[in-house]
PDB file of N, CA and C in Angstrom:
ATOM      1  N   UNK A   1     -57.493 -12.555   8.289  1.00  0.00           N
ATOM      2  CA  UNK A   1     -57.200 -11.154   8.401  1.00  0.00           C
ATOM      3  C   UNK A   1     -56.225 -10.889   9.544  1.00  0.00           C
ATOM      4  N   UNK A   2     -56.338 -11.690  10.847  1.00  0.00           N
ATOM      5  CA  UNK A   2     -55.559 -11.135  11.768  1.00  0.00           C
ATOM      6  C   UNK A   2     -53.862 -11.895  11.217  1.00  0.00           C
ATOM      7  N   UNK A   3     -54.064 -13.042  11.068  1.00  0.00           N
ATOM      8  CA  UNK A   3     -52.802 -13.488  10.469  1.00  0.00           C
ATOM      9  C   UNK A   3     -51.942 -12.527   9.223  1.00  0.00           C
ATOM     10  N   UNK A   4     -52.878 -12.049   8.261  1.00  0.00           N
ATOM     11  CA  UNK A   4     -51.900 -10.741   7.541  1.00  0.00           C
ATOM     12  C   UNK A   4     -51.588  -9.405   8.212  1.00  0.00           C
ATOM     13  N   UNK A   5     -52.303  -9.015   8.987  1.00  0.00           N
ATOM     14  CA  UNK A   5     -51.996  -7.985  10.385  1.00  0.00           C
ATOM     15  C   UNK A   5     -50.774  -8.675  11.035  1.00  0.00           C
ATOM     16  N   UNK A   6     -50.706  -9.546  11.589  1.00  0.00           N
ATOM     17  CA  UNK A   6     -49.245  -9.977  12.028  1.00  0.00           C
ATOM     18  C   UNK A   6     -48.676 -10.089  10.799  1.00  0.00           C
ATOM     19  N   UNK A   7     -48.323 -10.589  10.226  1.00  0.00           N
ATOM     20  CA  UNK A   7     -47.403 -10.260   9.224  1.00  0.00           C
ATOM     21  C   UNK A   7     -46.619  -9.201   8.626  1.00  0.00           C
ATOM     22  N   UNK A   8     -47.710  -8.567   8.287  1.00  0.00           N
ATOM     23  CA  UNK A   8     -47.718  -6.534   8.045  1.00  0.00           C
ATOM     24  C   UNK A   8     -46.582  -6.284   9.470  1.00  0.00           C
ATOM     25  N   UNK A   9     -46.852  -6.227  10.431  1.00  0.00           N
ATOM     26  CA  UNK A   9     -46.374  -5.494  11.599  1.00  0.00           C
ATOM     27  C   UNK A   9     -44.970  -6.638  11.797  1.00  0.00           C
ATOM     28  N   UNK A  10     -44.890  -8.100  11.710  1.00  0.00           N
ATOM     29  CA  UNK A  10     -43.444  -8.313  11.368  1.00  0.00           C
ATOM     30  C   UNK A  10     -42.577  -7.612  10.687  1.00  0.00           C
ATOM     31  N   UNK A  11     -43.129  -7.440   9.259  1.00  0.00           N
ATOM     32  CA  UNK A  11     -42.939  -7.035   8.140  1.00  0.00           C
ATOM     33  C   UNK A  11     -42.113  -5.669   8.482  1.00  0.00           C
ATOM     34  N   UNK A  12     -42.814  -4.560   8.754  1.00  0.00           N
ATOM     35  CA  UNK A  12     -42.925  -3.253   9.421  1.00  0.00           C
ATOM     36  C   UNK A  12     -41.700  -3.150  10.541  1.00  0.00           C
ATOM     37  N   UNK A  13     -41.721  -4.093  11.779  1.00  0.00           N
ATOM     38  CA  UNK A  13     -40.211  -4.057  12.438  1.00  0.00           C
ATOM     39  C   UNK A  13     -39.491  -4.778  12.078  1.00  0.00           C
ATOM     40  N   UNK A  14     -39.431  -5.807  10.890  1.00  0.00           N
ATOM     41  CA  UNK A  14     -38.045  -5.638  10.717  1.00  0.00           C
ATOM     42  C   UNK A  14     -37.126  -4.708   9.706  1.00  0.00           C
ATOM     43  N   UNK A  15     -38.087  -4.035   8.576  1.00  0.00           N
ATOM     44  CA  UNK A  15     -37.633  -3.091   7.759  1.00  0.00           C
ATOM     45  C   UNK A  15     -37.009  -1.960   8.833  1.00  0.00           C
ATOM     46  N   UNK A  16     -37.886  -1.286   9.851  1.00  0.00           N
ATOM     47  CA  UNK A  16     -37.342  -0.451  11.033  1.00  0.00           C
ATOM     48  C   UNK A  16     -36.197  -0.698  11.163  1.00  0.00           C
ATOM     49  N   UNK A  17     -35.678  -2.150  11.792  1.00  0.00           N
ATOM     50  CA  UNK A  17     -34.778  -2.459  12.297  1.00  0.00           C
ATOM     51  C   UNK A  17     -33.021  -2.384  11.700  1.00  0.00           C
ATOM     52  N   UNK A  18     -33.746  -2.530  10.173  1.00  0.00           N
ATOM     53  CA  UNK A  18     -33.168  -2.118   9.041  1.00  0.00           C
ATOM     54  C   UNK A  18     -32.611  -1.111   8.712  1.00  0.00           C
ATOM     55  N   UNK A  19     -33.475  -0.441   8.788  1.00  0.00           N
ATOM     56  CA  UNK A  19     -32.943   1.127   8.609  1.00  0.00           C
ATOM     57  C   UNK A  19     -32.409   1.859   9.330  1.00  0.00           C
ATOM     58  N   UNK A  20     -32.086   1.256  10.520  1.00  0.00           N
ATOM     59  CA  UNK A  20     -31.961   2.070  11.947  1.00  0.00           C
ATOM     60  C   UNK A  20     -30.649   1.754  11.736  1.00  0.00           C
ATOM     61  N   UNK A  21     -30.364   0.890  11.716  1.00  0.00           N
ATOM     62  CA  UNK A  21     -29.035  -0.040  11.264  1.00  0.00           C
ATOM     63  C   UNK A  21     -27.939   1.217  10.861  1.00  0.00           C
ATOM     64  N   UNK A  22     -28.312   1.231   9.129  1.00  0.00           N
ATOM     65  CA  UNK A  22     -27.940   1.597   8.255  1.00  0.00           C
ATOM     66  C   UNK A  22     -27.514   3.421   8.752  1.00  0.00           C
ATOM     67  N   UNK A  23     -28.067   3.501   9.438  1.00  0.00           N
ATOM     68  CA  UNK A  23     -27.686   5.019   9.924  1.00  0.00           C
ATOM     69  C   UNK A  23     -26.394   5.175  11.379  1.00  0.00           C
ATOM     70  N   UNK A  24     -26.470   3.683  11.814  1.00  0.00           N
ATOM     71  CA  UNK A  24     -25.240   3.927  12.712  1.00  0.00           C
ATOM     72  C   UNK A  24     -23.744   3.885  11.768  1.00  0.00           C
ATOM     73  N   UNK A  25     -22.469   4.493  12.308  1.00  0.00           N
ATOM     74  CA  UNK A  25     -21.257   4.853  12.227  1.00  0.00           C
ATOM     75  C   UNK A  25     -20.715   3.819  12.467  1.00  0.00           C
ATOM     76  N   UNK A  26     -19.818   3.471  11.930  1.00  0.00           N
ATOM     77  CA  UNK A  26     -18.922   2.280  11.941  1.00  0.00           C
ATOM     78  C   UNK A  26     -18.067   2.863  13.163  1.00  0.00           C
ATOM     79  N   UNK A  27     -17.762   2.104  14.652  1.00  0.00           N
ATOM     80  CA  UNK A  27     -17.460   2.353  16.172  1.00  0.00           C
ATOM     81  C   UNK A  27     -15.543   2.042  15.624  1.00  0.00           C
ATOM     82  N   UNK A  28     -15.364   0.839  14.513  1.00  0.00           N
ATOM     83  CA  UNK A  28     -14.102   0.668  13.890  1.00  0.00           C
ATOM     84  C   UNK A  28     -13.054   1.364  13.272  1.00  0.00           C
ATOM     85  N   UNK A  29     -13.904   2.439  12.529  1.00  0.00           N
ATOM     86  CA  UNK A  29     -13.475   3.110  11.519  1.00  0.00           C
ATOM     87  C   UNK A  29     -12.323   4.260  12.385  1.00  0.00           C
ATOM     88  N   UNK A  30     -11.689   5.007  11.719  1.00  0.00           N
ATOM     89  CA  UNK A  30     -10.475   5.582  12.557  1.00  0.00           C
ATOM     90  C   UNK A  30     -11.285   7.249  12.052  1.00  0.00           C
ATOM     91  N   UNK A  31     -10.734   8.528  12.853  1.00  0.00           N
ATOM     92  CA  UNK A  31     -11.760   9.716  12.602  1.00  0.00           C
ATOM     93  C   UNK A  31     -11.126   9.976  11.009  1.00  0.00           C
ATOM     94  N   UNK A  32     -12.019  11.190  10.630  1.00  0.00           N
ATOM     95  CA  UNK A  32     -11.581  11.717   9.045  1.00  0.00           C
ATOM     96  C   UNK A  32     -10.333  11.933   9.038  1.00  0.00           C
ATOM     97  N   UNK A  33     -10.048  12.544  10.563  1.00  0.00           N
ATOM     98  CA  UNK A  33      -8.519  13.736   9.775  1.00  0.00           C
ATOM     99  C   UNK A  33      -7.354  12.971   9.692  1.00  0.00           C
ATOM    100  N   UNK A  34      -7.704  11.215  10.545  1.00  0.00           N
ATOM    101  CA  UNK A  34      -6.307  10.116  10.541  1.00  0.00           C
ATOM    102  C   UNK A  34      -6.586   9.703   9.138  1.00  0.00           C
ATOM    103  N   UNK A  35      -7.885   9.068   8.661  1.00  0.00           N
ATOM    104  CA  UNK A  35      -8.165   8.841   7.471  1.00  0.00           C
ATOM    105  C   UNK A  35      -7.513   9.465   6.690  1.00  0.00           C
ATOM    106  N   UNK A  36      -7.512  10.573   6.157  1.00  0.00           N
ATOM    107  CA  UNK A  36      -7.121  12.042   5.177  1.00  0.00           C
ATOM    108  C   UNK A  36      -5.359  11.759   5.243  1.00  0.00           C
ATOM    109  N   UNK A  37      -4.897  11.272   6.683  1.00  0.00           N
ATOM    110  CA  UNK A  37      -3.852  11.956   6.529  1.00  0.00           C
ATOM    111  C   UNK A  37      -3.100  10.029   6.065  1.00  0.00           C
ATOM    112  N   UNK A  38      -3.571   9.262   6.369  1.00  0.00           N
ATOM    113  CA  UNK A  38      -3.514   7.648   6.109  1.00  0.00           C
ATOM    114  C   UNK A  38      -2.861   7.599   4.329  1.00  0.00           C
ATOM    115  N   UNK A  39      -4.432   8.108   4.129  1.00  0.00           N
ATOM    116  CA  UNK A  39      -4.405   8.322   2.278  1.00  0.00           C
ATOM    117  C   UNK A  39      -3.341   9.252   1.729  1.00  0.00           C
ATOM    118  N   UNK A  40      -3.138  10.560   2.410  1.00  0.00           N
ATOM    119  CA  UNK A  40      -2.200  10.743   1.492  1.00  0.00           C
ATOM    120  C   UNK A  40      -0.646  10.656   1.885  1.00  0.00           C
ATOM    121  N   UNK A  41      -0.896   9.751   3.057  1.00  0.00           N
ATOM    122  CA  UNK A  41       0.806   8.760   3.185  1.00  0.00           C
ATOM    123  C   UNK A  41       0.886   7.800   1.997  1.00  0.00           C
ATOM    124  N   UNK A  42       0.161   6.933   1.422  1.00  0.00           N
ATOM    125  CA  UNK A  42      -0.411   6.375   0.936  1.00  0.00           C
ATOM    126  C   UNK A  42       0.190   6.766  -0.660  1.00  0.00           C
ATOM    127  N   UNK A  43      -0.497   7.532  -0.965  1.00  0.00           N
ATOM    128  CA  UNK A  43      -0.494   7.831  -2.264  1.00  0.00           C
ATOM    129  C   UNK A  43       1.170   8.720  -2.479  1.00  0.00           C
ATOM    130  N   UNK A  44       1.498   9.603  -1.748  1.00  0.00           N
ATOM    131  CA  UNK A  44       2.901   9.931  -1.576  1.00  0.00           C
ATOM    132  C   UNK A  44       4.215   8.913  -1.119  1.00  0.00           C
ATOM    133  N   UNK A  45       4.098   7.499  -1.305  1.00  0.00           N
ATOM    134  CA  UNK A  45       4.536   6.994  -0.878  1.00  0.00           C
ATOM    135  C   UNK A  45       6.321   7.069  -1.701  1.00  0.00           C
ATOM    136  N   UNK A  46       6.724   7.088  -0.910  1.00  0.00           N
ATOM    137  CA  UNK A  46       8.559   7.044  -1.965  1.00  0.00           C
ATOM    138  C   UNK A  46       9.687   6.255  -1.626  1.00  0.00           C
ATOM    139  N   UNK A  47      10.344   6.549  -2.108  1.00  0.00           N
ATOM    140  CA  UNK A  47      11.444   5.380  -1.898  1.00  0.00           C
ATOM    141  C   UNK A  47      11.710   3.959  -2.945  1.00  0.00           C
ATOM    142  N   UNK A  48      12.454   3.228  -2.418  1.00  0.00           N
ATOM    143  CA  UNK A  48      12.718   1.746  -3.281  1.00  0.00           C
ATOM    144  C   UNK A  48      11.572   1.168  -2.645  1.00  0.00           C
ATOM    145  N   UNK A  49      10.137   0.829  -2.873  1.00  0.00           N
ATOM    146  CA  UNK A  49       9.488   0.103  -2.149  1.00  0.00           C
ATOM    147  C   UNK A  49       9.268  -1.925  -2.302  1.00  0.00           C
ATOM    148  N   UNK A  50       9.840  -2.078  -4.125  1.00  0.00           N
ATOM    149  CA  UNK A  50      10.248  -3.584  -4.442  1.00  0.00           C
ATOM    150  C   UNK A  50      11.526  -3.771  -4.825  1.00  0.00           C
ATOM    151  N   UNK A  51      11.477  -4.924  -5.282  1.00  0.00           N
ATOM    152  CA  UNK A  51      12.579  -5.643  -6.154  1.00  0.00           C
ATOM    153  C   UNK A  51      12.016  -6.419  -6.515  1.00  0.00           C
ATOM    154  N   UNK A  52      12.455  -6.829  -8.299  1.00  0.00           N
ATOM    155  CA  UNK A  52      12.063  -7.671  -8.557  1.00  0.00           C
ATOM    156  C   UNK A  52      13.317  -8.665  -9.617  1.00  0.00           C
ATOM    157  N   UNK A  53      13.689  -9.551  -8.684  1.00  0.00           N
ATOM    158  CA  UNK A  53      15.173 -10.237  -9.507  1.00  0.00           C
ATOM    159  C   UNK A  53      14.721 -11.457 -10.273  1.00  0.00           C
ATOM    160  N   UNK A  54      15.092 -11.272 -11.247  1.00  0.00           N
ATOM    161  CA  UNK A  54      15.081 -12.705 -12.513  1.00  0.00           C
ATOM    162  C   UNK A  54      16.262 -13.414 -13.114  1.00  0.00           C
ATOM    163  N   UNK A  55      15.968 -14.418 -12.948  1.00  0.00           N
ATOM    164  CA  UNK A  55      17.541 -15.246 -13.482  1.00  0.00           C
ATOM    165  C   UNK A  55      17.044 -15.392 -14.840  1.00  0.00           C
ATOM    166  N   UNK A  56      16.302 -15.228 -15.557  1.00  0.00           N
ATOM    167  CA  UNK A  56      16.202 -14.795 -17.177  1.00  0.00           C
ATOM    168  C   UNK A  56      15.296 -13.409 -17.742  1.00  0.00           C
ATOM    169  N   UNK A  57      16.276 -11.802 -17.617  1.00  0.00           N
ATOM    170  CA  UNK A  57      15.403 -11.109 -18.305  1.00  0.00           C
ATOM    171  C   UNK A  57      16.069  -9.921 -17.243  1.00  0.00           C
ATOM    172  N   UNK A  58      15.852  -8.868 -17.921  1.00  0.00           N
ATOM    173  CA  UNK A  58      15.576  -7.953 -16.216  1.00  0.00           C
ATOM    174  C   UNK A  58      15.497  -7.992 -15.582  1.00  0.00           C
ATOM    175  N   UNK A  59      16.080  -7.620 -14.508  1.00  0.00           N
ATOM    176  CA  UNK A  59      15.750  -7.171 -13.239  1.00  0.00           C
ATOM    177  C   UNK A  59      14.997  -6.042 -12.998  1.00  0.00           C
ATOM    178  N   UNK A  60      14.393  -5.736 -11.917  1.00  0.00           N
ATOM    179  CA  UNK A  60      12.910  -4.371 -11.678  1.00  0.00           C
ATOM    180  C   UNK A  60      13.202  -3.840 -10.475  1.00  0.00           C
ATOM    181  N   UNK A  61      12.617  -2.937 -10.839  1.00  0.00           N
ATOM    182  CA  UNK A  61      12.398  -2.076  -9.422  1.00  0.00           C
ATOM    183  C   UNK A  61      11.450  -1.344  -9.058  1.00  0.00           C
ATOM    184  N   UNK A  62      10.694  -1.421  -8.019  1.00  0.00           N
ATOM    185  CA  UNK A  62       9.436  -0.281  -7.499  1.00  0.00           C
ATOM    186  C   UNK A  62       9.973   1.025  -6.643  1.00  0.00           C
ATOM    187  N   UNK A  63      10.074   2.120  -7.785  1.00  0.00           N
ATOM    188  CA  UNK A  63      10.898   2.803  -6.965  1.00  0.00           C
ATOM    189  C   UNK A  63       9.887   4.554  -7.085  1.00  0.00           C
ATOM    190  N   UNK A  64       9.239   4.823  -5.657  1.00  0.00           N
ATOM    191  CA  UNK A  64       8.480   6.355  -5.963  1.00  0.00           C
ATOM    192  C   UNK A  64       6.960   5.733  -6.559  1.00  0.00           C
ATOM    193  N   UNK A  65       6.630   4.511  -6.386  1.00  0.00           N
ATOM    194  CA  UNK A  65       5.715   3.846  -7.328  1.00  0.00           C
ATOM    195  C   UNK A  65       5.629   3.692  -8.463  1.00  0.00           C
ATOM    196  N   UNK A  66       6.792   3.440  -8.683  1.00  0.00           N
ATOM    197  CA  UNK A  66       7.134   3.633 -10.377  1.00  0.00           C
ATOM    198  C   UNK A  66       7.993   2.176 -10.565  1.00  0.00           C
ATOM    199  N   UNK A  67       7.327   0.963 -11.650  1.00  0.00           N
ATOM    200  CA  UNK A  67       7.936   0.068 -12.013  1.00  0.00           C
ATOM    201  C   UNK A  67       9.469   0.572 -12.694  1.00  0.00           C
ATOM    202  N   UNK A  68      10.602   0.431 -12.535  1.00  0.00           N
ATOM    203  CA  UNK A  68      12.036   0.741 -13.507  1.00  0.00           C
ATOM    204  C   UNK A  68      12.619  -0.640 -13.430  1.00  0.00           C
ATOM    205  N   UNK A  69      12.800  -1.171 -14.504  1.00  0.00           N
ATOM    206  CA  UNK A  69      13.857  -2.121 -15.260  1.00  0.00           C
ATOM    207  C   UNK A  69      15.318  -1.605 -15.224  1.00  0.00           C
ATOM    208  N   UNK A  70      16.158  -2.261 -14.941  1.00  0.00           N
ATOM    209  CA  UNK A  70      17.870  -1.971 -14.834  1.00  0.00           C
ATOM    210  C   UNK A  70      18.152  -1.202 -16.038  1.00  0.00           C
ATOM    211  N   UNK A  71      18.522  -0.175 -15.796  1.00  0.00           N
ATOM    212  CA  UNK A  71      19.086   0.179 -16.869  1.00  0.00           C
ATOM    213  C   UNK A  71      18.047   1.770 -17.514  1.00  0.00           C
ATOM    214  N   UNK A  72      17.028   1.470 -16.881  1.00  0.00           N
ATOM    215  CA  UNK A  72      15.762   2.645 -16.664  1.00  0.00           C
ATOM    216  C   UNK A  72      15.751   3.844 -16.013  1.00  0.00           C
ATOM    217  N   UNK A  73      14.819   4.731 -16.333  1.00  0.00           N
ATOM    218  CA  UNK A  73      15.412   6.083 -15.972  1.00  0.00           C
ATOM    219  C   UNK A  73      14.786   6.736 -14.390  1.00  0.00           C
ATOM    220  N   UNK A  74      14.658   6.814 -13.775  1.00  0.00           N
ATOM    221  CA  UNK A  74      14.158   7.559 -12.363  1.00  0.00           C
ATOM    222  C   UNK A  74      14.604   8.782 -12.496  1.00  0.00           C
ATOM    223  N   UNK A  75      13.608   9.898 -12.998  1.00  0.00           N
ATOM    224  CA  UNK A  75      13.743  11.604 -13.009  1.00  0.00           C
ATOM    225  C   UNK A  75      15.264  11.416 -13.775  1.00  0.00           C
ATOM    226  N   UNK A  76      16.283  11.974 -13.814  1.00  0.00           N
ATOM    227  CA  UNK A  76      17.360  12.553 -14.587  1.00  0.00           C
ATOM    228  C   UNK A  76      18.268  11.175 -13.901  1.00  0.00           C
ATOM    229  N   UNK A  77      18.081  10.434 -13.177  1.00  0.00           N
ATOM    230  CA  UNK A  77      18.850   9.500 -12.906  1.00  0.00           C
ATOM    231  C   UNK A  77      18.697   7.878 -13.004  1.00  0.00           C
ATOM    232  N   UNK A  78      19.653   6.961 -13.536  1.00  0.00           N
ATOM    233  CA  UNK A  78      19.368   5.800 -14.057  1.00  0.00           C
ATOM    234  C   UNK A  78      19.663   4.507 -13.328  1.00  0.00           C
ATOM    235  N   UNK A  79      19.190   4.169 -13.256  1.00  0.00           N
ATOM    236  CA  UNK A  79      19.021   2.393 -12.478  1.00  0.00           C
ATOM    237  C   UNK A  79      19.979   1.620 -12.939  1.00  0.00           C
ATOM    238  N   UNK A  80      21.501   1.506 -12.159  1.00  0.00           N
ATOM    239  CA  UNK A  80      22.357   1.033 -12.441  1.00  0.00           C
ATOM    240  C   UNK A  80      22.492  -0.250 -11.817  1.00  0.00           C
ATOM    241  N   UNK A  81      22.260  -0.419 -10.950  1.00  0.00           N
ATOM    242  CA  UNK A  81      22.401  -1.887 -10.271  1.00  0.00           C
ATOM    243  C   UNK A  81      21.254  -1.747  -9.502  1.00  0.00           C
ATOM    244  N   UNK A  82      20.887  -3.570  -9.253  1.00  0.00           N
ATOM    245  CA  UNK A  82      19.965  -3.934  -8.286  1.00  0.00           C
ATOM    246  C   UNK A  82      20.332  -4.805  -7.673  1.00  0.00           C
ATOM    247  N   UNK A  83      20.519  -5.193  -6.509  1.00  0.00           N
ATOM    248  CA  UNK A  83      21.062  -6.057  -5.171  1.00  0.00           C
ATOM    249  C   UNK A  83      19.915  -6.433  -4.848  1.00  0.00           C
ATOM    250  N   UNK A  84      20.161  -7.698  -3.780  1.00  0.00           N
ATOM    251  CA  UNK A  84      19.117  -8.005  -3.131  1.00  0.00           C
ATOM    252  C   UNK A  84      18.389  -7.271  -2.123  1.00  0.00           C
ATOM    253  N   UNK A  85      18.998  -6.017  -1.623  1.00  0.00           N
ATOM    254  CA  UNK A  85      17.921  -5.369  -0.539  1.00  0.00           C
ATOM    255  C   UNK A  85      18.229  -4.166  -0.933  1.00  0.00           C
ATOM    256  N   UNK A  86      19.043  -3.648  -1.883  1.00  0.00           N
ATOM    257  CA  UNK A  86      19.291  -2.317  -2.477  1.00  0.00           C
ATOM    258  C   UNK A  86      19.126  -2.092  -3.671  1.00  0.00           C
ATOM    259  N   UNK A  87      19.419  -1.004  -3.955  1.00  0.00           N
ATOM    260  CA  UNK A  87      19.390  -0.718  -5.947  1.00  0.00           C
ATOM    261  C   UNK A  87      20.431   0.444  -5.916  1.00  0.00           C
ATOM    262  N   UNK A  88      21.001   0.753  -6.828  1.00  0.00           N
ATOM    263  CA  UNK A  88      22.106   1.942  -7.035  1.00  0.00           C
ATOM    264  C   UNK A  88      21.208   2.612  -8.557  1.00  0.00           C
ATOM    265  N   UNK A  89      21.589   4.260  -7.894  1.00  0.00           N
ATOM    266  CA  UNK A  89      20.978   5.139  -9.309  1.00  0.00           C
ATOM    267  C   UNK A  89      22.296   6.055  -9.420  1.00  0.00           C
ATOM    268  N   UNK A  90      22.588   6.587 -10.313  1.00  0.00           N
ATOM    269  CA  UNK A  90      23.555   6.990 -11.127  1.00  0.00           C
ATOM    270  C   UNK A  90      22.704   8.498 -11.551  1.00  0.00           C
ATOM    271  N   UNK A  91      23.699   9.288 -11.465  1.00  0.00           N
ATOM    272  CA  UNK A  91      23.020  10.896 -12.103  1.00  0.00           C
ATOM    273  C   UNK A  91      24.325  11.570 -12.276  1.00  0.00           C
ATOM    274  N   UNK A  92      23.469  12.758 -13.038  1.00  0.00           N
ATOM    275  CA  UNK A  92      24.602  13.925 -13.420  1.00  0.00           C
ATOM    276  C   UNK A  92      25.471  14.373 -12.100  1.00  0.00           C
ATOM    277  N   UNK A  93      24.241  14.178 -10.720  1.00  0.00           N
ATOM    278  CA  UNK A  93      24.980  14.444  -9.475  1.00  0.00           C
ATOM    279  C   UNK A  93      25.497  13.622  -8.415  1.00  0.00           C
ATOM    280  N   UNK A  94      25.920  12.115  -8.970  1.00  0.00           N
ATOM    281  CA  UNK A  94      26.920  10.821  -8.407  1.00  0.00           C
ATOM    282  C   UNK A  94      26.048   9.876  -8.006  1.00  0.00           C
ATOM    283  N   UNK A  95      26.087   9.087  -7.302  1.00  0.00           N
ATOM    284  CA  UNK A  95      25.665   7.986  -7.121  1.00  0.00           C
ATOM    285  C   UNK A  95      24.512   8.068  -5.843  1.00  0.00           C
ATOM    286  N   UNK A  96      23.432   6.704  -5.798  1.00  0.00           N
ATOM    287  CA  UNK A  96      22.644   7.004  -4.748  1.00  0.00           C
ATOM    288  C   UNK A  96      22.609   5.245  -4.605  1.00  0.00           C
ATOM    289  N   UNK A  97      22.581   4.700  -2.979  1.00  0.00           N
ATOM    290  CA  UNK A  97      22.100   3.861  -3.383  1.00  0.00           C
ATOM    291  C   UNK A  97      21.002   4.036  -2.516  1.00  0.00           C
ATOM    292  N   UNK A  98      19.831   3.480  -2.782  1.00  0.00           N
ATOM    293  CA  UNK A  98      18.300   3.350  -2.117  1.00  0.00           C
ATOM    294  C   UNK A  98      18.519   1.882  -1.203  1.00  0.00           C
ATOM    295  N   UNK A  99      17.929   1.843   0.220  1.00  0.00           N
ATOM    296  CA  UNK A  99      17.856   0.633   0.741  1.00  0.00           C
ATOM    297  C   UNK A  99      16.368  -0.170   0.764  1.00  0.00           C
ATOM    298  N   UNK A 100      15.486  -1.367   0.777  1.00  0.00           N
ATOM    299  CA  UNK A 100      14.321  -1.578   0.871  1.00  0.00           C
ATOM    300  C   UNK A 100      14.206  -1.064   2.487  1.00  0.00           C
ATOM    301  N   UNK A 101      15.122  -1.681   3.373  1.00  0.00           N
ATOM    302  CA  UNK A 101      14.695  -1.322   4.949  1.00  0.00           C
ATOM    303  C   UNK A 101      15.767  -0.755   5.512  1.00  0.00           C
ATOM    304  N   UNK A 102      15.649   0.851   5.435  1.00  0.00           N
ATOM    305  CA  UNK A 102      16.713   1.687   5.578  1.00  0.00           C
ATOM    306  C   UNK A 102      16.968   1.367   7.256  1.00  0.00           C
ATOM    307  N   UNK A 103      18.224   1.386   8.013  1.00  0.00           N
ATOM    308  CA  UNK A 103      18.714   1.202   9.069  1.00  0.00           C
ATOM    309  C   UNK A 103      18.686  -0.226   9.706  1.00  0.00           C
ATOM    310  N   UNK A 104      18.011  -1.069   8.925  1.00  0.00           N
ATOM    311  CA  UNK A 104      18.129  -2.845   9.286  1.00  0.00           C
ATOM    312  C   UNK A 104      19.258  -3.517   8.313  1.00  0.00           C
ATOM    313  N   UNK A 105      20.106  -4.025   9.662  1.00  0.00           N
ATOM    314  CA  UNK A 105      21.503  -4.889   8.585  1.00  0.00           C
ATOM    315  C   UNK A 105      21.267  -6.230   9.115  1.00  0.00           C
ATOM    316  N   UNK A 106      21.642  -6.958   8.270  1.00  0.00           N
ATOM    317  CA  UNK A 106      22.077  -8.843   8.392  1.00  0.00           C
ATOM    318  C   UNK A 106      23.238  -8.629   9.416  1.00  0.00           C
ATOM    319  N   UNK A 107      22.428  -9.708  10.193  1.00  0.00           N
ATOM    320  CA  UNK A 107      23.667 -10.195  11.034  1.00  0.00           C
ATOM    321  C   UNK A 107      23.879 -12.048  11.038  1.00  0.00           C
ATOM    322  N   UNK A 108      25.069 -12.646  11.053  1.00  0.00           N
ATOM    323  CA  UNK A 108      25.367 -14.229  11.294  1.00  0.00           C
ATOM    324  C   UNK A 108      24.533 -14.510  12.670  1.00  0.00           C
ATOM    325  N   UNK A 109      24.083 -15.133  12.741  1.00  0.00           N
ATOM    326  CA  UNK A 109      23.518 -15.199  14.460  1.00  0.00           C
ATOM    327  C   UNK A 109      24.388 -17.027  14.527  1.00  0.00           C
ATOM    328  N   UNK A 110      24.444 -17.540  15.530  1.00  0.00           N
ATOM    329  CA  UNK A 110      25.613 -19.127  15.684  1.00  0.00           C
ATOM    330  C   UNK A 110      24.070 -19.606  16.044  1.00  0.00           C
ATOM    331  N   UNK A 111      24.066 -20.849  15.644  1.00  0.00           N
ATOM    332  CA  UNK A 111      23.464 -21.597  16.087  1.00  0.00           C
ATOM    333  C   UNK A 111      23.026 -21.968  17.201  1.00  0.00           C
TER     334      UNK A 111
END
């Protein structure tokens, strides 16, 4: 009997210990209103964000989160070329080109 009495009361703090747990706040987590505002950077995200180049087939593009194939339409304007760090779109209102990393250029650096 006293041996299932200890047991019971193991039993008993560690479920406690358990539950006590389960009610603390993650100390990691960032507050709601960075959260809120994280997500809908997130989901609004725009721009050329891929490329995708093939030496047999199409070429792609992630552009506004939207897969477009060369030659594909983005709103009233069409996916005329794709470069390696750019893409060019074409519209009723002239040309655009999109960069992947707008204001970073290649440079030769010498050995």
């Amino acid at each position: 009997m006293n041996t299932k009495r200890c047991a019971a009361l193991l039993l008993l703090a560690a479920l406690s210990g358990l539950a006590a747990a389960q009610g603390l706040p993650d100390p990691t987590r960032p507050p709601a209103s960075v959260e809120g505002e994280a997500a809908a950077t997130a989901t609004a995200a725009s721009g050329l964000q891929s490329i995708i180049r093939r030496k047999h087939g199409k070429s792609a593009a992630v552009i506004n989160g939207v897969y477009v194939e060369q030659g594909g339409k983005v709103g009233d304007a069409t996916l005329t070329r794709i470069g390696e760090d750019s893409v060019e779109l074409r519209s009723p209102g002239g040309r655009e080109t999109m960069y992947l990393t707008p204001g970073v250029g290649k440079q030769k650096v010498k050995p």
